[in-house]
PDB file of N, CA and C in Angstrom:
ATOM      1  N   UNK A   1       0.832  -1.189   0.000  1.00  0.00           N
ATOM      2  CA  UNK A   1       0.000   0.000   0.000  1.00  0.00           C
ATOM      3  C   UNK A   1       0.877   1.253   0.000  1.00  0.00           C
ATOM      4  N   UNK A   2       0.441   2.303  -0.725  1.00  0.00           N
ATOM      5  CA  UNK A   2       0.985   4.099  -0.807  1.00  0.00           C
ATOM      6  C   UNK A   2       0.587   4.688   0.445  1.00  0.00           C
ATOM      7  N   UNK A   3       1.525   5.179   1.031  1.00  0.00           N
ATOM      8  CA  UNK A   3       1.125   6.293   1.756  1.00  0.00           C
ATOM      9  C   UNK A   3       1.180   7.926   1.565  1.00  0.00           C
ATOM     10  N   UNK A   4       0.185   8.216   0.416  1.00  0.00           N
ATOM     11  CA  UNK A   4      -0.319   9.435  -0.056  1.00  0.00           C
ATOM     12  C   UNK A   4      -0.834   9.985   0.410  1.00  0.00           C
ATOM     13  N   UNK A   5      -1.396  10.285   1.711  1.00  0.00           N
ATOM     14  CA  UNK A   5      -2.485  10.371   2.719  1.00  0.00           C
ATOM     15  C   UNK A   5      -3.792  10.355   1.938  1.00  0.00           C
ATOM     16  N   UNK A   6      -4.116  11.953   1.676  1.00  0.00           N
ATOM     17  CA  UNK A   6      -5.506  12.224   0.865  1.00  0.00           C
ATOM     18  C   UNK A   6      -5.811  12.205  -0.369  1.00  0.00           C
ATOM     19  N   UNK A   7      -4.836  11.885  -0.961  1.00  0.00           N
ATOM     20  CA  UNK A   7      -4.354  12.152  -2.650  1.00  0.00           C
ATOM     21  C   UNK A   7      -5.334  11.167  -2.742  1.00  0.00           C
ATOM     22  N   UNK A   8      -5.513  11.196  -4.601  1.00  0.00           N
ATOM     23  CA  UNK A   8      -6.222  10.289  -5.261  1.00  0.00           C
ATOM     24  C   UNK A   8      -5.692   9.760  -6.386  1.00  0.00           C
ATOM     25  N   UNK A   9      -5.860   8.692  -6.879  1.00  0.00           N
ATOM     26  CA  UNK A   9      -5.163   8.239  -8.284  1.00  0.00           C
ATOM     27  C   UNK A   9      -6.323   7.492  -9.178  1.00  0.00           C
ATOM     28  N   UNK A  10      -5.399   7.678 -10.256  1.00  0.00           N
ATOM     29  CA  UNK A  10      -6.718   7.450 -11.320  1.00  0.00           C
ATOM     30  C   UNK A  10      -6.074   6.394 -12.047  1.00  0.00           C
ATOM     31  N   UNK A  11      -6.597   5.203 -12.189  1.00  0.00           N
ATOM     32  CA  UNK A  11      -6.124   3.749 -12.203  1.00  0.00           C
ATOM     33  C   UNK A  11      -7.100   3.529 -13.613  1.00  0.00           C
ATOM     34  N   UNK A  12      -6.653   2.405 -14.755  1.00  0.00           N
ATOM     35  CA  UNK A  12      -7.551   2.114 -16.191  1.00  0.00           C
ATOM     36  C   UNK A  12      -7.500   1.040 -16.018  1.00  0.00           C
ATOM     37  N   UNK A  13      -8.602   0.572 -16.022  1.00  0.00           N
ATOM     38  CA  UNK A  13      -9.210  -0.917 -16.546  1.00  0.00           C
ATOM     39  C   UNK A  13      -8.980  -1.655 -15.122  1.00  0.00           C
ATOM     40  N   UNK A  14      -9.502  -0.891 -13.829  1.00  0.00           N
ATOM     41  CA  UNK A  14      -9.371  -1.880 -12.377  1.00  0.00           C
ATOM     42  C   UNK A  14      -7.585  -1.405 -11.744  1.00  0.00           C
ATOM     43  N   UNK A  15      -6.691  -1.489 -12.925  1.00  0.00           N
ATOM     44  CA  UNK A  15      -5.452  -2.316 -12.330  1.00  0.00           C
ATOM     45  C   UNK A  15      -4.343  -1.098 -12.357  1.00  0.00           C
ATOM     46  N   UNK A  16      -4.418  -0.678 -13.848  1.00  0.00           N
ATOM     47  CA  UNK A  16      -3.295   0.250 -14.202  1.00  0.00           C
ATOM     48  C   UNK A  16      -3.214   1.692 -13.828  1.00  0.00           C
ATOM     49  N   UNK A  17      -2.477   2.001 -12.723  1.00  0.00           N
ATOM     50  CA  UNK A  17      -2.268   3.321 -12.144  1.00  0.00           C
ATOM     51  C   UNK A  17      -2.130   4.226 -13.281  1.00  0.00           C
ATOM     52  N   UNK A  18      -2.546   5.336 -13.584  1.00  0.00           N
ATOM     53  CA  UNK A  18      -1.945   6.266 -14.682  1.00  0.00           C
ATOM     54  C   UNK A  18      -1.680   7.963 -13.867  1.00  0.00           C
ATOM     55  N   UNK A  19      -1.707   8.115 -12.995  1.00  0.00           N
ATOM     56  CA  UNK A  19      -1.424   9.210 -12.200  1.00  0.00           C
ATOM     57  C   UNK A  19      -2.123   9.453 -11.060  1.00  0.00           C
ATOM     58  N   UNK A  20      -1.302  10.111 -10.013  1.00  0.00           N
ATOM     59  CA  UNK A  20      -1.967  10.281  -8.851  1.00  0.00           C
ATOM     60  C   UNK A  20      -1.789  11.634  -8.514  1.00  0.00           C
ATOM     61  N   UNK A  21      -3.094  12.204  -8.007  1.00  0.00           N
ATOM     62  CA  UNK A  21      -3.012  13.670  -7.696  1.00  0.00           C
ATOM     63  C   UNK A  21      -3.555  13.915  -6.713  1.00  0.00           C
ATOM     64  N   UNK A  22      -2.877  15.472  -5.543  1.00  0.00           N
ATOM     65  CA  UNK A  22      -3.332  15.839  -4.535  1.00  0.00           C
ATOM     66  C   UNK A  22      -4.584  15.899  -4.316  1.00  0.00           C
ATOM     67  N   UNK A  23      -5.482  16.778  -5.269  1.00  0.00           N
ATOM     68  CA  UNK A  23      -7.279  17.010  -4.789  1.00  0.00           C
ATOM     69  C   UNK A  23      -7.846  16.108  -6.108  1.00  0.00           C
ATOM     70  N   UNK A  24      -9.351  16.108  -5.899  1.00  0.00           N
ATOM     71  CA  UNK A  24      -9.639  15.327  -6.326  1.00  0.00           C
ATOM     72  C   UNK A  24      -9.961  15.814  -7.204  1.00  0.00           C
ATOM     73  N   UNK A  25     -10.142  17.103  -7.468  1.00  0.00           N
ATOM     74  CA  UNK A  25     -10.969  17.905  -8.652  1.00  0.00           C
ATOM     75  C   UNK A  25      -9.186  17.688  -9.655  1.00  0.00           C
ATOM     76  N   UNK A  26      -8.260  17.672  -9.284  1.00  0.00           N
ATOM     77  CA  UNK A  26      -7.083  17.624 -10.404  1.00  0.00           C
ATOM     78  C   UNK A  26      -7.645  16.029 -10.705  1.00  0.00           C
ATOM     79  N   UNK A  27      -7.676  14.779 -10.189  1.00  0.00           N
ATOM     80  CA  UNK A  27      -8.340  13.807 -10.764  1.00  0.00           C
ATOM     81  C   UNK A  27      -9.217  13.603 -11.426  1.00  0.00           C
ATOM     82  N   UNK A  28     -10.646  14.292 -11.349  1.00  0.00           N
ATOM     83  CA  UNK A  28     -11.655  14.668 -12.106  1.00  0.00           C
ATOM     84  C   UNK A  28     -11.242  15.265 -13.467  1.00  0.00           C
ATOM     85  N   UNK A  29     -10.394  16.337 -13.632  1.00  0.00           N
ATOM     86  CA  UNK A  29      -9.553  16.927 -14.464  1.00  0.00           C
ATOM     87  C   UNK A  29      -8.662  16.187 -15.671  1.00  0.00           C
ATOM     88  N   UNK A  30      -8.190  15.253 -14.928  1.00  0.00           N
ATOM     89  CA  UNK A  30      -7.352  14.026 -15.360  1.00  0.00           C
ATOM     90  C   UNK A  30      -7.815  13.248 -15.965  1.00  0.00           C
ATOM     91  N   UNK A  31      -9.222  12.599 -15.651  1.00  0.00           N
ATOM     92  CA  UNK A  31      -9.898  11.270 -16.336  1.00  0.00           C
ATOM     93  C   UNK A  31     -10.637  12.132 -17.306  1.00  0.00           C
ATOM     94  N   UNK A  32     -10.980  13.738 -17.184  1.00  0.00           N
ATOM     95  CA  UNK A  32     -11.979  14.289 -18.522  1.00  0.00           C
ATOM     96  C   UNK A  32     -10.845  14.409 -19.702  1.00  0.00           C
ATOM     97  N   UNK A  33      -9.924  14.794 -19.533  1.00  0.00           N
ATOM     98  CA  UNK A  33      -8.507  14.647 -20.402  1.00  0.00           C
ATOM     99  C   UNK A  33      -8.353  13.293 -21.350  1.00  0.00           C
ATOM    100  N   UNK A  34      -8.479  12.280 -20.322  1.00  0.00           N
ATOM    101  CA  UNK A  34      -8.260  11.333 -20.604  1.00  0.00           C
ATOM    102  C   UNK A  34      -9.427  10.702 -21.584  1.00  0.00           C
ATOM    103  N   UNK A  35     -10.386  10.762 -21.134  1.00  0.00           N
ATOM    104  CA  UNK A  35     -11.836   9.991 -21.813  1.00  0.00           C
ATOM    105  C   UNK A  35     -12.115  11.007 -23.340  1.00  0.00           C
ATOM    106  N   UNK A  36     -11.186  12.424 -23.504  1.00  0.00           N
ATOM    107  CA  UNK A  36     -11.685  13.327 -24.557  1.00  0.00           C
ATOM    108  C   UNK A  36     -11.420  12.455 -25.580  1.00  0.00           C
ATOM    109  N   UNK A  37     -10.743  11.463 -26.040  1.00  0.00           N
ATOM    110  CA  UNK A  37     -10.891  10.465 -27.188  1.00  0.00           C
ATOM    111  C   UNK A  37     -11.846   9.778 -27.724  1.00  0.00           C
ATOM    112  N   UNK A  38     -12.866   9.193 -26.102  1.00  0.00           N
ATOM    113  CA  UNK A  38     -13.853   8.401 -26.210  1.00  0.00           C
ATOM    114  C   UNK A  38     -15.047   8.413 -27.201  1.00  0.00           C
ATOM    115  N   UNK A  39     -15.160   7.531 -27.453  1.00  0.00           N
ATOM    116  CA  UNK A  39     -16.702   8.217 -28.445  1.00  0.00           C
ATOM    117  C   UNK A  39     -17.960   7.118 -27.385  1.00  0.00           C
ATOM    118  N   UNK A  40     -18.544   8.466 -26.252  1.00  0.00           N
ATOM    119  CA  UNK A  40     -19.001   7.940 -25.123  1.00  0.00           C
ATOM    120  C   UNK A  40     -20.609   6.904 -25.685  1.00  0.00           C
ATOM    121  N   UNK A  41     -21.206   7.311 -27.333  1.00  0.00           N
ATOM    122  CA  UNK A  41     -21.758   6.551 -27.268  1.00  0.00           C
ATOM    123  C   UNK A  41     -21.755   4.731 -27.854  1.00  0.00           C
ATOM    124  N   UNK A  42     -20.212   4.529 -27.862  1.00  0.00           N
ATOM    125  CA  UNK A  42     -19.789   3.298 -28.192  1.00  0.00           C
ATOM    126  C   UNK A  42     -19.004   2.492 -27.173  1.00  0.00           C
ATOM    127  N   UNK A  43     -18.383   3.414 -26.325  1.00  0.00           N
ATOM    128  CA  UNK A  43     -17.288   3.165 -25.212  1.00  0.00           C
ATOM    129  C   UNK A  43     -17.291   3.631 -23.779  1.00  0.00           C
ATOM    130  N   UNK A  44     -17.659   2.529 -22.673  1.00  0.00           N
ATOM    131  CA  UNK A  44     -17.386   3.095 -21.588  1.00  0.00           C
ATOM    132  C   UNK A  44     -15.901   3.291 -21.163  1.00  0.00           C
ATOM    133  N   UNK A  45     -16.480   4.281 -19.559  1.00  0.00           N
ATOM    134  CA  UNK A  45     -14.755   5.044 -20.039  1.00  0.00           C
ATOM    135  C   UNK A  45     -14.211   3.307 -18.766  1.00  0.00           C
ATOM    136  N   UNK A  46     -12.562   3.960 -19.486  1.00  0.00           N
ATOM    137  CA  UNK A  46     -11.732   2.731 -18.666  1.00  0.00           C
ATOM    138  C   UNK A  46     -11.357   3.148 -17.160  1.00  0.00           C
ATOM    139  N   UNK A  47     -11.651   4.379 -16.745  1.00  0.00           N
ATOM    140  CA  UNK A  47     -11.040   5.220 -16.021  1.00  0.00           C
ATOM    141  C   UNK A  47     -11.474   4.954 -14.429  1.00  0.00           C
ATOM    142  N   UNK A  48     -11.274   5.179 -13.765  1.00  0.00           N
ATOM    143  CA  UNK A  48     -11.605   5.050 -12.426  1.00  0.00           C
ATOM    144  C   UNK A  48     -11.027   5.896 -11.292  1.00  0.00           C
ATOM    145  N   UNK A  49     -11.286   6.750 -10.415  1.00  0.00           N
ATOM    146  CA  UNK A  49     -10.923   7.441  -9.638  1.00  0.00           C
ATOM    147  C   UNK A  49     -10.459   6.729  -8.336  1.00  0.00           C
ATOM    148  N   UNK A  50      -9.874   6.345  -7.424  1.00  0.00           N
ATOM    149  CA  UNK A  50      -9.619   5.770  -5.752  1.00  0.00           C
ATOM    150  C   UNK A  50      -8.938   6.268  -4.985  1.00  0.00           C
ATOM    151  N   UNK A  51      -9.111   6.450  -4.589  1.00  0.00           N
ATOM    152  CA  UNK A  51      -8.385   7.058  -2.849  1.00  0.00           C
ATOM    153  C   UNK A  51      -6.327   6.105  -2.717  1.00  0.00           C
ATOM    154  N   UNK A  52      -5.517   7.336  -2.835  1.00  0.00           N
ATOM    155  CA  UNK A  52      -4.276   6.489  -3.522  1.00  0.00           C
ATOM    156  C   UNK A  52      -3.466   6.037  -3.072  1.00  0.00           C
ATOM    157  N   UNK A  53      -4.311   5.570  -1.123  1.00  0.00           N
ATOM    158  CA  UNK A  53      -3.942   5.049   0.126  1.00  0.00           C
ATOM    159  C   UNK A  53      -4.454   3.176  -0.239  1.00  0.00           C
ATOM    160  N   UNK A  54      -4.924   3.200  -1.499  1.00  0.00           N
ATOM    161  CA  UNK A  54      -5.794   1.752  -1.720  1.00  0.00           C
ATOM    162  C   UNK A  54      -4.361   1.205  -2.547  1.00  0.00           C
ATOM    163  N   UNK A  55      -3.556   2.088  -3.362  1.00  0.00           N
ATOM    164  CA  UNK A  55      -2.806   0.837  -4.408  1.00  0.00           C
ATOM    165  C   UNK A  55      -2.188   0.312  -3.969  1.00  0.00           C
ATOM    166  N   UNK A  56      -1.949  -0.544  -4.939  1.00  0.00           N
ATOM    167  CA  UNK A  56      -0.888  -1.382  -4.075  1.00  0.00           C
ATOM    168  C   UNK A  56       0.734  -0.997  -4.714  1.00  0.00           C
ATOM    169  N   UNK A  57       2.077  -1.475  -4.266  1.00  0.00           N
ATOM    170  CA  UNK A  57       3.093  -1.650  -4.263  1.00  0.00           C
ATOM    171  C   UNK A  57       3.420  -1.321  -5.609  1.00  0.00           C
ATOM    172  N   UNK A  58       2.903  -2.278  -6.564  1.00  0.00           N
ATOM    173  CA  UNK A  58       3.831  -2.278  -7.500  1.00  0.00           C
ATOM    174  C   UNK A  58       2.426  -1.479  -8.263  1.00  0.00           C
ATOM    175  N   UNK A  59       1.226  -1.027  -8.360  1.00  0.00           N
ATOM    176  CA  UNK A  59       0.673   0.261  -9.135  1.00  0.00           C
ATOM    177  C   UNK A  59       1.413   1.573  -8.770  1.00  0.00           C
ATOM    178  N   UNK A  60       1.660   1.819  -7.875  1.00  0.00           N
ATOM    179  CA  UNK A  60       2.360   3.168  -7.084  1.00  0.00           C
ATOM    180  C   UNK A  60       3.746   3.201  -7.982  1.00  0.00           C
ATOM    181  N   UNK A  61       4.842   1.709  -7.769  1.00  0.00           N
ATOM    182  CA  UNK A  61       6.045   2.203  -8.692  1.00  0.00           C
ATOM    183  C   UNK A  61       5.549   2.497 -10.008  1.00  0.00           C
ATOM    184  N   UNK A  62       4.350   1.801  -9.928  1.00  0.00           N
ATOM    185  CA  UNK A  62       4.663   2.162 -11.782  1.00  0.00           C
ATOM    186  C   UNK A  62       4.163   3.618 -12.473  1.00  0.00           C
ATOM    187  N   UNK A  63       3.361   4.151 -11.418  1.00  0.00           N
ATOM    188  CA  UNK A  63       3.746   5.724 -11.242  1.00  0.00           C
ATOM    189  C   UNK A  63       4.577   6.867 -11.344  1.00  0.00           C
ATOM    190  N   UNK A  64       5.122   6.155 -10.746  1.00  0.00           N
ATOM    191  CA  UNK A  64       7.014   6.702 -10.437  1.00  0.00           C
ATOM    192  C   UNK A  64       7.917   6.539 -11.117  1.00  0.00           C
ATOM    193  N   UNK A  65       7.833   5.713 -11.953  1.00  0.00           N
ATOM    194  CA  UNK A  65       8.590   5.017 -12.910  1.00  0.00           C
ATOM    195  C   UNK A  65       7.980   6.244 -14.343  1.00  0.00           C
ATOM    196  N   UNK A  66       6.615   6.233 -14.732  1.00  0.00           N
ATOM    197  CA  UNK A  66       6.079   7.155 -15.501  1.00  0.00           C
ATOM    198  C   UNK A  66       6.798   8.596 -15.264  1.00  0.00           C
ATOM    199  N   UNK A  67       6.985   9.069 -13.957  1.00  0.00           N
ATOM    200  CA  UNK A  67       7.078  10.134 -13.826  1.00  0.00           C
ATOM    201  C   UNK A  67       8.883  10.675 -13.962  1.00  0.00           C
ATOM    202  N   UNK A  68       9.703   9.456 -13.985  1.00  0.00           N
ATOM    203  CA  UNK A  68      11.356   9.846 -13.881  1.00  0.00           C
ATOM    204  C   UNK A  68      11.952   9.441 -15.394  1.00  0.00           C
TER     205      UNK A  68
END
């Protein structure tokens, strides 16, 4: 598990971390970014918002790894 305290991360398809951010409205921000590809009436989105005290170990490196 991350110890992010309040942060949130925005994880695709259940599993894959794709960034984690302080408030939640920068997450909200993040997945509308993200889904602007979608064509919402063929595709639900992959996206998911969670609290970024939930990932686990190796979603968190692979965060970090994105980010260096």
């Amino acid at each position: 598990m991350m110890n992010e305290g309040d942060g949130y991360a925005v994880i695709k398809n259940g599993e894959t971390a794709m960034m984690i951010c302080n408030e939640l409205t920068d997450a909200i921000k993040c997945v509308q970014s993200l889904e602007s590809g979608l064509d919402r009436n063929t595709q639900h989105s992959p996206f998911t918002i969670v609290k970024a005290d939930t990932l686990t170990r190796a979603q968190a490196e692979m965060v970090l790894m994105q980010k260096g």
